[in-house]
Each structure stands twice: as structure tokens, then as C-alpha cells.
Protein backbone atom coordinates (compact mmCIF):
# COMPACT_ATOMS: atom_id res chain seq x y z
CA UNK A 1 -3.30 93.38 121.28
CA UNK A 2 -6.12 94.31 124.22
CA UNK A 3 -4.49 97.67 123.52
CA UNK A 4 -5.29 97.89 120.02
CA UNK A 5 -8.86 96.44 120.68
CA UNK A 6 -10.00 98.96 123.47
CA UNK A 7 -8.46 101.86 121.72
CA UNK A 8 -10.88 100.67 118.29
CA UNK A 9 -13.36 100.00 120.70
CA UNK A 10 -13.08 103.60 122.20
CA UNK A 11 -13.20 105.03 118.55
CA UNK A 12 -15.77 103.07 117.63
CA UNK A 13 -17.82 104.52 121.10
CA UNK A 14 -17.09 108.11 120.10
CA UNK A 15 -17.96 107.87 116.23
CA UNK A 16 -21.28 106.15 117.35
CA UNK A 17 -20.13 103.14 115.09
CA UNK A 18 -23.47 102.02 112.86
CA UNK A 19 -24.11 102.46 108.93
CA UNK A 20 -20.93 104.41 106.90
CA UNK A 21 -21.67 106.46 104.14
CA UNK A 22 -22.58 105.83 100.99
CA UNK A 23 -23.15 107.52 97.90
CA UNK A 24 -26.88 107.08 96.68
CA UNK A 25 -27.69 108.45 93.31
CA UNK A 26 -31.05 109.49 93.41
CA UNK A 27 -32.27 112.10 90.38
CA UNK A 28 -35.80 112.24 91.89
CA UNK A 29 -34.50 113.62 94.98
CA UNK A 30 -34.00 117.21 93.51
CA UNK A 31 -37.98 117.72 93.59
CA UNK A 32 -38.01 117.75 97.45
CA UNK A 33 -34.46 118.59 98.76
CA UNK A 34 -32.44 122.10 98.01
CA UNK A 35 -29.40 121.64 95.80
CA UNK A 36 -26.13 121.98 97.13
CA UNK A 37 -23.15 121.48 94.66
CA UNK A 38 -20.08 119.94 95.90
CA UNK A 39 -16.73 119.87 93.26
CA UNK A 40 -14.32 117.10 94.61
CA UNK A 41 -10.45 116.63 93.81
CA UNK A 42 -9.28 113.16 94.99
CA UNK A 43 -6.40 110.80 95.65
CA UNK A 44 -9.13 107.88 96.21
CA UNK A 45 -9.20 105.12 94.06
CA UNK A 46 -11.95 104.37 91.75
CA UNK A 47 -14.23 101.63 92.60
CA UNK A 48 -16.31 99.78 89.99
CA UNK A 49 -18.34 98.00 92.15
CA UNK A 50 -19.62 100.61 94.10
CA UNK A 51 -19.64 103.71 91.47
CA UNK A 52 -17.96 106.15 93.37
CA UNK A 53 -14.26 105.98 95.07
CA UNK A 54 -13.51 104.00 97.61
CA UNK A 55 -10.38 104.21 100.53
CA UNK A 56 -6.96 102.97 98.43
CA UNK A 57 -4.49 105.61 97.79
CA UNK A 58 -3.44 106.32 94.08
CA UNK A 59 -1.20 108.50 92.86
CA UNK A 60 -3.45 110.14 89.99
CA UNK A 61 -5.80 113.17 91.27
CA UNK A 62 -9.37 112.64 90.00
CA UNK A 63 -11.92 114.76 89.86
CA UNK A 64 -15.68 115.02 90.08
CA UNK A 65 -18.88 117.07 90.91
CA UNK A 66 -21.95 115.42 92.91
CA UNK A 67 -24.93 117.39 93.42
CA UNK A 68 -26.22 117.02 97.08
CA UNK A 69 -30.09 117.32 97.91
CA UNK A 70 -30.70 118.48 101.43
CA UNK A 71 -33.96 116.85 102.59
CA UNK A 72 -36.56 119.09 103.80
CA UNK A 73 -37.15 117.23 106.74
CA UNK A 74 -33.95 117.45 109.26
CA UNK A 75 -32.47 119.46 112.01
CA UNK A 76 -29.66 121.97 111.22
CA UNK A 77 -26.23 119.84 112.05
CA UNK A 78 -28.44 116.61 111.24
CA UNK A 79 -27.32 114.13 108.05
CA UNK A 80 -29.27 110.87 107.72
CA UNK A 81 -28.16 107.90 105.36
CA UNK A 82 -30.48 105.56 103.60
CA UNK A 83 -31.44 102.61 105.58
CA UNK A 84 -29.53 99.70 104.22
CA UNK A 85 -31.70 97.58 102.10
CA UNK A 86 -34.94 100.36 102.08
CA UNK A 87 -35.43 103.05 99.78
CA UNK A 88 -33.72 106.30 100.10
CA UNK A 89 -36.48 108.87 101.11
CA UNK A 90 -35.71 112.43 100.10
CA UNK A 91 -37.45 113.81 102.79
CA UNK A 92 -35.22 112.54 105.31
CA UNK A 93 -32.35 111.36 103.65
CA UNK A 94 -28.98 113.07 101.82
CA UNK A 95 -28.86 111.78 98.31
CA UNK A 96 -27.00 112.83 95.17
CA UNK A 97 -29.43 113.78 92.28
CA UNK A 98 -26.10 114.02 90.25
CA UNK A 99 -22.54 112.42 89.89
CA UNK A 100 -20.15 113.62 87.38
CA UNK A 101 -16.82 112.46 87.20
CA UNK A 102 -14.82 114.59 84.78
CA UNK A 103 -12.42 113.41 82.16
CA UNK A 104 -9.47 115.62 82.97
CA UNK A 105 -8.83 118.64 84.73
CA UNK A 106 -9.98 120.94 82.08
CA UNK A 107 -13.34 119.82 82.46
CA UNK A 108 -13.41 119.95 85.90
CA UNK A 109 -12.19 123.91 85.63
CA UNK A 110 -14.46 124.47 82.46
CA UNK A 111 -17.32 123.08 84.95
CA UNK A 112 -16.21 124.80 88.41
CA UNK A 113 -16.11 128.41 86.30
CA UNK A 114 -19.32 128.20 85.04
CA UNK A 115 -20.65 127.45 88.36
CA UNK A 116 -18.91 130.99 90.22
CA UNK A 117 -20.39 132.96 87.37
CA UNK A 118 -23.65 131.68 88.69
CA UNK A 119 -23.75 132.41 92.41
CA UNK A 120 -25.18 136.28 92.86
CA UNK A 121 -22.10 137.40 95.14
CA UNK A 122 -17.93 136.39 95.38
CA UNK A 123 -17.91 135.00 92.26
CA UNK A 124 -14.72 134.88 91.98
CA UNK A 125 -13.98 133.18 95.43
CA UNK A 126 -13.95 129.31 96.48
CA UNK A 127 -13.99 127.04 99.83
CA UNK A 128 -11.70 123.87 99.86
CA UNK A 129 -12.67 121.52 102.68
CA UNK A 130 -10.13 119.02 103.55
CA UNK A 131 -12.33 116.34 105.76
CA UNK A 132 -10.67 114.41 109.12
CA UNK A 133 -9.83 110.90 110.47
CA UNK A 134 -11.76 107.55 109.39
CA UNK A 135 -13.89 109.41 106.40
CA UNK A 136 -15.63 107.49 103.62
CA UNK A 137 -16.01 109.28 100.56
CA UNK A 138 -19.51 110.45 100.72
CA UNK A 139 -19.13 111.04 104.81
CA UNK A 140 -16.91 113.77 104.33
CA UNK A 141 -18.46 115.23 101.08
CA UNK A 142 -21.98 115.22 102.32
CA UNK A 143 -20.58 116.50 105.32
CA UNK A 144 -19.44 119.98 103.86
CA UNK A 145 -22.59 120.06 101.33
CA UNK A 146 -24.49 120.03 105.01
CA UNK A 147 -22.00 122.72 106.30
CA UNK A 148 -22.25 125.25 103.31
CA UNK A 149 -26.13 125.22 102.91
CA UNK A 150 -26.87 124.97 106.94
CA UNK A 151 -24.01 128.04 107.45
CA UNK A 152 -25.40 129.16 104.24
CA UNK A 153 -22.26 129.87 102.82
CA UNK A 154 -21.99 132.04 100.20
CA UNK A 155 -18.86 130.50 97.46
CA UNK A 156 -18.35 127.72 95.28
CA UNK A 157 -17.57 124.72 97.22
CA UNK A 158 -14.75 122.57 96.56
CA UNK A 159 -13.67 119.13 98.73
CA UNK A 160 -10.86 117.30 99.13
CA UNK A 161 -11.39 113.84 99.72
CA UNK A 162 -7.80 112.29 100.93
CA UNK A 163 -7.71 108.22 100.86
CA UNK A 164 -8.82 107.84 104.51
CA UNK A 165 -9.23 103.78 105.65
CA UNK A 166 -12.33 105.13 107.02
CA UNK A 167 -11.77 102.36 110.13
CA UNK A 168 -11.42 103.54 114.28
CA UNK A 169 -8.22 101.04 113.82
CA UNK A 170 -6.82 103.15 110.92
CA UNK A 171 -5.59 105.98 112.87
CA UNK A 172 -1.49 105.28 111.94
CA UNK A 173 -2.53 104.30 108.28
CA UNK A 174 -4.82 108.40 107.92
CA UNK A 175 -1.96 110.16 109.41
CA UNK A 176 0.32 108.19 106.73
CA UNK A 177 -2.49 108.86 104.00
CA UNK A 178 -2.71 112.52 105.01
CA UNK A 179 0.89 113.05 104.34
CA UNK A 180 0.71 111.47 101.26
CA UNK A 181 -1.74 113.54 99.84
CA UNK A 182 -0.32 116.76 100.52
CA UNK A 183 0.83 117.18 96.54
CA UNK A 184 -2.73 116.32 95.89
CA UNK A 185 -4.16 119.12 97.77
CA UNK A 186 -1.90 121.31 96.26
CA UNK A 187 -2.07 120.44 93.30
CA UNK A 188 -6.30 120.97 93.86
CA UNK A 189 -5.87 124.47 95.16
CA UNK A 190 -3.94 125.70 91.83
CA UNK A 191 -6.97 123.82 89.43
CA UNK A 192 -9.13 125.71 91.69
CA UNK A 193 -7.07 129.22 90.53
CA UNK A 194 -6.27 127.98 87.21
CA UNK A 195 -10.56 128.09 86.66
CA UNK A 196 -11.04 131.46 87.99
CA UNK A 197 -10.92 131.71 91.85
CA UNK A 198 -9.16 134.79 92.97
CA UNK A 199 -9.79 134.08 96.77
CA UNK A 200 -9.85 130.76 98.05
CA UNK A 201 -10.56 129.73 101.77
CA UNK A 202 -9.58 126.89 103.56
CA UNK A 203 -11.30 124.89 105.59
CA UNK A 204 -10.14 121.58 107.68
CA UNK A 205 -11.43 119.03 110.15
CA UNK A 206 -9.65 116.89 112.58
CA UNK A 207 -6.39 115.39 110.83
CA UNK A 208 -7.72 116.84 107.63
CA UNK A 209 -6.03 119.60 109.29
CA UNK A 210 -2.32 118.08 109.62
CA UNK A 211 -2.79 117.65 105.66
CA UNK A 212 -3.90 121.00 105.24
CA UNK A 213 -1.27 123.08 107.18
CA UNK A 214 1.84 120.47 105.70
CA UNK A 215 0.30 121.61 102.33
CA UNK A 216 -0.26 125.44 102.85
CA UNK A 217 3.58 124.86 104.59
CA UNK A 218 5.12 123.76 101.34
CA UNK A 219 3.07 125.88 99.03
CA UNK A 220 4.55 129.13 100.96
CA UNK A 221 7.97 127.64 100.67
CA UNK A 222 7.71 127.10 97.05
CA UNK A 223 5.82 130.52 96.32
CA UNK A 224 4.88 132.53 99.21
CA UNK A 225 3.51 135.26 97.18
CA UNK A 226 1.31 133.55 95.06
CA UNK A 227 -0.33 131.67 98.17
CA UNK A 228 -0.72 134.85 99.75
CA UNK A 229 -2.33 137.01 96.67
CA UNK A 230 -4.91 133.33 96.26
CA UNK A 231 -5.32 132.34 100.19
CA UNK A 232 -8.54 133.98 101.47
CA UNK A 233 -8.00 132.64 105.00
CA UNK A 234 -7.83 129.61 107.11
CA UNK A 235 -10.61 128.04 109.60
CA UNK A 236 -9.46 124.83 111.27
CA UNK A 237 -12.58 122.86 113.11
CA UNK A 238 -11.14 120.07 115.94
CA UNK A 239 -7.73 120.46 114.75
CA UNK A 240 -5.88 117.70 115.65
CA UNK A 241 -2.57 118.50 115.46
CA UNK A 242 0.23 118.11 117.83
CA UNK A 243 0.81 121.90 119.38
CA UNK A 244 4.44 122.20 119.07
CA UNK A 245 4.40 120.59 115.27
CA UNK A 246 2.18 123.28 115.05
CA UNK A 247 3.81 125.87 116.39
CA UNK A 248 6.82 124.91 114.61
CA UNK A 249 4.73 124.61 111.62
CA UNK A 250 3.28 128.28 111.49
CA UNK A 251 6.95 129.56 112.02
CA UNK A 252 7.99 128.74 108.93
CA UNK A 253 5.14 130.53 107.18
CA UNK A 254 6.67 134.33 105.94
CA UNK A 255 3.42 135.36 106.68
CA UNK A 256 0.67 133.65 108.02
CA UNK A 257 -2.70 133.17 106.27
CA UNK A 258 -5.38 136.40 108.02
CA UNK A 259 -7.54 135.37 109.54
CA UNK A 260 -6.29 132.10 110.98
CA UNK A 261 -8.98 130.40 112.85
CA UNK A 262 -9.19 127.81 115.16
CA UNK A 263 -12.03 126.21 116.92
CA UNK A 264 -11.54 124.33 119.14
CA UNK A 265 -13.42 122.29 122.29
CA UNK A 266 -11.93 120.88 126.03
CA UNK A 267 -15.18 118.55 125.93
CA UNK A 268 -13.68 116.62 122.71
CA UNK A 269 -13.55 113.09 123.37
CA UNK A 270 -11.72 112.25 120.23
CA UNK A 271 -9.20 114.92 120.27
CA UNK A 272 -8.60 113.13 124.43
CA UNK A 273 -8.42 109.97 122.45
CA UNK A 274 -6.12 111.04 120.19
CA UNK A 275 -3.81 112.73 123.02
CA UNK A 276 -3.57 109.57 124.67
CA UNK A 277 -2.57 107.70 121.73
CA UNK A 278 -0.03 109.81 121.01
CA UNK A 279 1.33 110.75 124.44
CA UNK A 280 0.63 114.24 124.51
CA UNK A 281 -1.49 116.23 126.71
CA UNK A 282 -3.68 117.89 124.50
CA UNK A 283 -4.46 118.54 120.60
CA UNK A 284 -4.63 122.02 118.78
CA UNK A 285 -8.59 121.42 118.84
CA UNK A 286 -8.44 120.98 122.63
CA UNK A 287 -6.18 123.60 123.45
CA UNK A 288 -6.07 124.06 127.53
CA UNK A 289 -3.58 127.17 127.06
CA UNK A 290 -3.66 129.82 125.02
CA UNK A 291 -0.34 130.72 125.61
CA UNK A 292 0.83 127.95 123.88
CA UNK A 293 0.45 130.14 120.75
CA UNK A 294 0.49 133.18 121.80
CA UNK A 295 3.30 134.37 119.33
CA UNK A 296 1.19 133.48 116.62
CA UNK A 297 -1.17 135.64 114.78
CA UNK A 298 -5.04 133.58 114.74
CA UNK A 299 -7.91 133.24 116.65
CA UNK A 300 -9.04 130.70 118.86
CA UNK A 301 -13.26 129.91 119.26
CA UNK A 302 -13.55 127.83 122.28
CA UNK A 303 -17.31 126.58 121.32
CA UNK A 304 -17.18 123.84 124.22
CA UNK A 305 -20.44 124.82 125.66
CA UNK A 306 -21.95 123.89 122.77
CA UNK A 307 -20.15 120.29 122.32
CA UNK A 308 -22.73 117.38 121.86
CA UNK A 309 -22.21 113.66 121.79
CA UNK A 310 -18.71 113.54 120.99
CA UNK A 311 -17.66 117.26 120.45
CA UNK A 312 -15.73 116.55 117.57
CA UNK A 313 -17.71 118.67 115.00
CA UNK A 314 -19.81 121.62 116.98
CA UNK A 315 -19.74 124.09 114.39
CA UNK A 316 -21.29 121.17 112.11
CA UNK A 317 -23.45 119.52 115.03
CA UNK A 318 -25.02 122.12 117.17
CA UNK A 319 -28.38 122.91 115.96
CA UNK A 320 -28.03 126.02 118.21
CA UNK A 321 -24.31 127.25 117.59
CA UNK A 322 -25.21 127.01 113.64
CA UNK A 323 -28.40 129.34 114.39
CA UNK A 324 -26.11 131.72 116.33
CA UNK A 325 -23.35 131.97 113.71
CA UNK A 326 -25.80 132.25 110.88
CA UNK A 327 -26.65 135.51 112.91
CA UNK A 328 -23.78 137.49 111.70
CA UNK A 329 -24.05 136.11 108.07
CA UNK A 330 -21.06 133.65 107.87
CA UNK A 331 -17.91 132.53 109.84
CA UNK A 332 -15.75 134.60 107.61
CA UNK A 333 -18.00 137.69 108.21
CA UNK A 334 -17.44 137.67 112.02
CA UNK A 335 -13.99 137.35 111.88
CA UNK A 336 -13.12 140.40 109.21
CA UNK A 337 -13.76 142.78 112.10
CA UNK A 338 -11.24 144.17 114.57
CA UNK A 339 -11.71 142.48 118.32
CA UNK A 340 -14.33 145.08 118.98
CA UNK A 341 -16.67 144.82 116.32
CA UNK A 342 -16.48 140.76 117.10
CA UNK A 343 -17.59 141.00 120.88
CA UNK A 344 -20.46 142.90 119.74
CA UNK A 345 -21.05 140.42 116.74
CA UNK A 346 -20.53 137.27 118.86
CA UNK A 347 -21.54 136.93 122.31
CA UNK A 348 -18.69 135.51 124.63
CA UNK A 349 -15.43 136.28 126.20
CA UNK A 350 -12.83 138.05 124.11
CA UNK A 351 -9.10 136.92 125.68
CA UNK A 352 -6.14 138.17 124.31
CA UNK A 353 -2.82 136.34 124.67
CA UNK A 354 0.23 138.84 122.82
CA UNK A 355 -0.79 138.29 119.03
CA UNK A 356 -3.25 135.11 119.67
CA UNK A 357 -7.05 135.95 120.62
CA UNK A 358 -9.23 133.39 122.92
CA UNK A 359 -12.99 133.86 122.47
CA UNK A 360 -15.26 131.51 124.27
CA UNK A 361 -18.80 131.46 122.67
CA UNK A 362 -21.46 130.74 125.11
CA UNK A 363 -25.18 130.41 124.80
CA UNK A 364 -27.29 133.23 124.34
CA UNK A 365 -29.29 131.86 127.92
CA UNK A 366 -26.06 131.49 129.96
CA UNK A 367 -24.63 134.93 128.66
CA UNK A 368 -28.61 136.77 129.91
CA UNK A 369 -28.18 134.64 133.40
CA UNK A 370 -24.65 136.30 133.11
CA UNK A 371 -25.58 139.61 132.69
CA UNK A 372 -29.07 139.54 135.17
CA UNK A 373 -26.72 138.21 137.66
């Protein structure tokens, strides 16, 4: 029992425990904030009281669109909830000036087509994100409507939003749920193909991507070559993953996703957290050796020295390593060029391990007293 309670405690320390969130429907908010559009496919039950889905599993996939504004007034990396019991401002605050929640899947394709014929480049290509451990609803799909327009990325955006407890003591009961879910996700990717995507990337957080590789696992198994004419690539933030499931994982693939990347962080306290719950030394997002998957073809972005408060989501955090990959365009951008072409794109420390590569980003100060030194 004092187990259990310092181990919720701990979690509870690392997520900064305070106000969840919530989705607030607020149409006004479109006059101040930019519009990002977020399609959803979920195994969340509905919840009448609140309007939107809540954290019990069901078996049915649902489906729905919410239109994110992005408040004018914020930091990159920075999302803000309402204050409970004051009104949202949409200066400062994430709202949704729209929430649709579609009939059936036709209407969700009918509406997710319409929306790549709109955007001015790849329309034919879409991003799943597939959000992490103790996730509300709107946490994780404000979280990637944050991601896309602050990495200003340049695709449809699709989440997944898997029936997380969204509790520090519901770390057993997400790894249960993310299993669960994996026909879900699947069955998300094909709607996604069915309404026009040619390409679609992946993207997963945390345990989002346990779900994500399971899934991807049993979708090559079942039909390797349609997965790998559809399957952009992969980018895994804070994976956490045991290494040798994953290892054992990415062995079965007949030919794993290009480019595969990880990033990953030794100043992650929850990945540390999660280690010591499960009796391992280290996580896939924490990686201390490289050569722990060094057989495998992908890419691993140690972006440590940018880790802040608990270093579980730099690339979605750091107002500074967001400015330096929006540099080079996008994430996928950088990592479509051969190792050369990267060091010059990215500035850091190119290691190669047989097929793996190690790059460690650093910032742009430590890399001049580097090079004046």
C-alpha cells in the first residue's frame, strides 16, 4: 500500500498534478486564435454529462472532428486550460470553436477528404497521433493540435484517442487499455486510406507508443504490402517501451517502416519512473545504449539538453528545440536526407551504431562554445 501511494505520489510530482483537461466549446474563440483541425477516431466512451468522451473502454470506434483555436497569446510548447469556474479567454486559453461528432464512418471520410483537398501541399498525406499514459480526451487532442500548428506541420491531422484512466495510479489499467485498442487503431489507419490518404505518418507518445508498434506489428502480419505502399514513416516521442519487447517487436516487421524515429531523453523522469516500476533499467525513450538496437534500421534524437520540467515531451515543450526544428521545415524534412545532409541540417553529433544512427541535438549556444573552443 505505501508502495502504491509514493509511486502515485511520484506521478503525480512529475505530471505537475493540478486542473485535467477539458473540452470547452467556445465558437467566439475563432476571432482571436488560428484554427487548427484535429479528426479523432476513438475507443472512449461517450459521456452525456460532459459532451465529449470520457475514460471507459467500448468496443465501438467513434469518430469526431474538433476545431482547435490556438490563442494568440502563448509560448511555443505552452497549452493553458480555462480556469475552473472563470471564463475561457481566447487569448490565453485552447478552446474548441467546433465539435462534430460524425454519424458513421462515411461521414467522418466524406469530412477528412474534403479537408486534404484543402491544404495547398501533400494533399493526399495524413498524421495519426496516438497520445501516452494518464491522457484525458482533450489533453491528448489539444496536445497534437499544439504540435502540428507550433511544428507547423504541413498534413491533415488525425488522433487517436485510446481509453486512458487518465490517473498517476492507472499505469497497469493504460498498458491493459493500450492493448485493447490496438484493432481500434487499425481499424483508424484504413478509414484514414479508405478517404483518400496515400501516405500516412505515424506519430506516438509515451505508451501511446506500445499501442502503436503492437498495431503497425499486426497490420504487417496481416498485409505487409499494403502497410508498406500507405505507411509514410514512424516518429516515436518518449517511447516507453520495454527495449527487448522492442527489439523483438521490430524483428518481426518484413520490413521496417523508413524512416523510423526515435526521440528520446536520459533526463526523463517518467520514463525513470516507469523503469523502476517495471524492473528494468531503462525505456526505449531513455535509451543509455545505442547498441541495444543497433541491428535495427531507425534513428535515434537524443534531445536531452533540451529536457524541461519533466522531460517527457521536449519536442512538444521546448520553446527553443521547436524554434530549431521549425528551421529545417518539419521533422519529416530533416530526416529524408542521407546522414550528411542531416548534420548540416541539424546541429549535433551524428553516431552511428551498424544500421541504427545516434544524433544528439544540442543548443545552438553550446554547439558555438563548442566550436570557439
Amino acid at each position: 500500500m505505501l508502495r502504491t501511494a509514493a509511486l502515485g505520489l511520484a506521478f503525480c510530482l512529475i505530471a505537475a498534478c493540478g486542473q485535467r483537461g477539458v473540452v470547452t466549446i467556445d465558437p467566439v474563440a475563432k476571432q482571436f486564435g488560428e484554427t487548427e483541425p484535429v479528426f479523432v477516431g476513438t475507443q472512449r466512451a461517450f459521456d452525456p454529462a460532459s459532451g465529449s468522451f470520457g475514460n471507459l473502454r467500448t468496443p465501438v470506434l467513434s469518430y469526431a472532428r474538433l476545431d482547435i483555436s490556438i490563442p494568440p497569446d502563448r509560448q511555443p510548447g505552452e497549452i493553458r486550460w480555462p480556469r475552473e469556474g472563470a471564463a475561457p479567454n481566447p487569448l490565453t486559453d485552447f478552446l474548441t470553436e467546433r465539435q462534430i461528432i460524425f454519424p458513421d464512418a462515411a461521414a467522418f471520410r466524406k469530412n477528412l477528404r474534403q479537408e486534404m483537398l484543402t491544404e495547398t501541399v501533400n494533399k493526399n498525406q495524413a498524421l495519426i497521433f496516438v497520445h501516452g499514459f494518464n491522457n484525458t480526451f482533450a489533453e491528448g487532442t489539444y496536445r497534437i493540435a499544439q504540435l502540428s500548428h507550433d511544428l507547423d506541420l504541413p498534413r491533415v491531422t488525425v488522433h487517436y484517442s485510446w481509453p486512458s484512466a487518465a490517473s498517476p495510479l492507472g499505469y497497469v489499467h493504460d498498458r491493459d487499455s493500450a492493448l485493447y485498442a490496438r484493432d481500434g487503431l487499425e481499424k483508424l489507419f484504413n478509414e484514414v486510406v479508405e478517404a483518400g490518404a496515400e501516405q500516412v505518418i505515424m506519430v506516438g507518445h509515451s505508451m501511446g507508443c506500445l499501442l502503436l508498434m503492437e498495431t503497425l506489428r499486426q497490420m504487417d502480419i496481416r498485409d505487409s504490402a499494403k502497410l508498406q505502399r500507405h505507411l509514410r514513416g514512424v516518429i516515436m516521442l518518449s517511447p516507453d517501451i520495454d527495449v527487448d519487447v522492442f527489439v523483438s517487436q521490430a524483428s518481426t516487421f518484413e520490413s521496417l517502416p523508413d524512416p523510423f524515429i526515435i526521440f528520446s531523453s536520459q533526463n526523463d523522469r517518467a520514463l525513470q519512473l516507469s523503469a523502476f516500476i517495471t524492473g528494468e533499467p531503462s525505456r526505449l525513450g531513455n535509451l543509455t545504449d545505442i547498441e541495444r538496437v543497433a541491428d535495427l534500421p531507425v534513428r535515434v534524437v537524443d534531445v536531452g539538453a533540451f529536457s524541461t520540467g519533466a522531460g517527457h515531451f521536449d519536442v512538444g515543450d521546448s520553446p527553443e528545440l521547436i524554434a530549431l526544428l521549425n528551421q529545417i521545415g518539419s521533422v519529416q524534412a530533416a530526416f529524408d536526407n542521407d546522414n550528411a545532409g542531416r548534420v548540416g541540417l541539424l546541429p549535433g553529433i551524428v553516431l552511428t551504431a551498424r544500421s541504427a544512427t545516434e544524433i544528439v541535438l544540442l543548443p545552438l549556444e553550446v554547439i558555438n562554445e563548442e566550436i570557439s573552443n
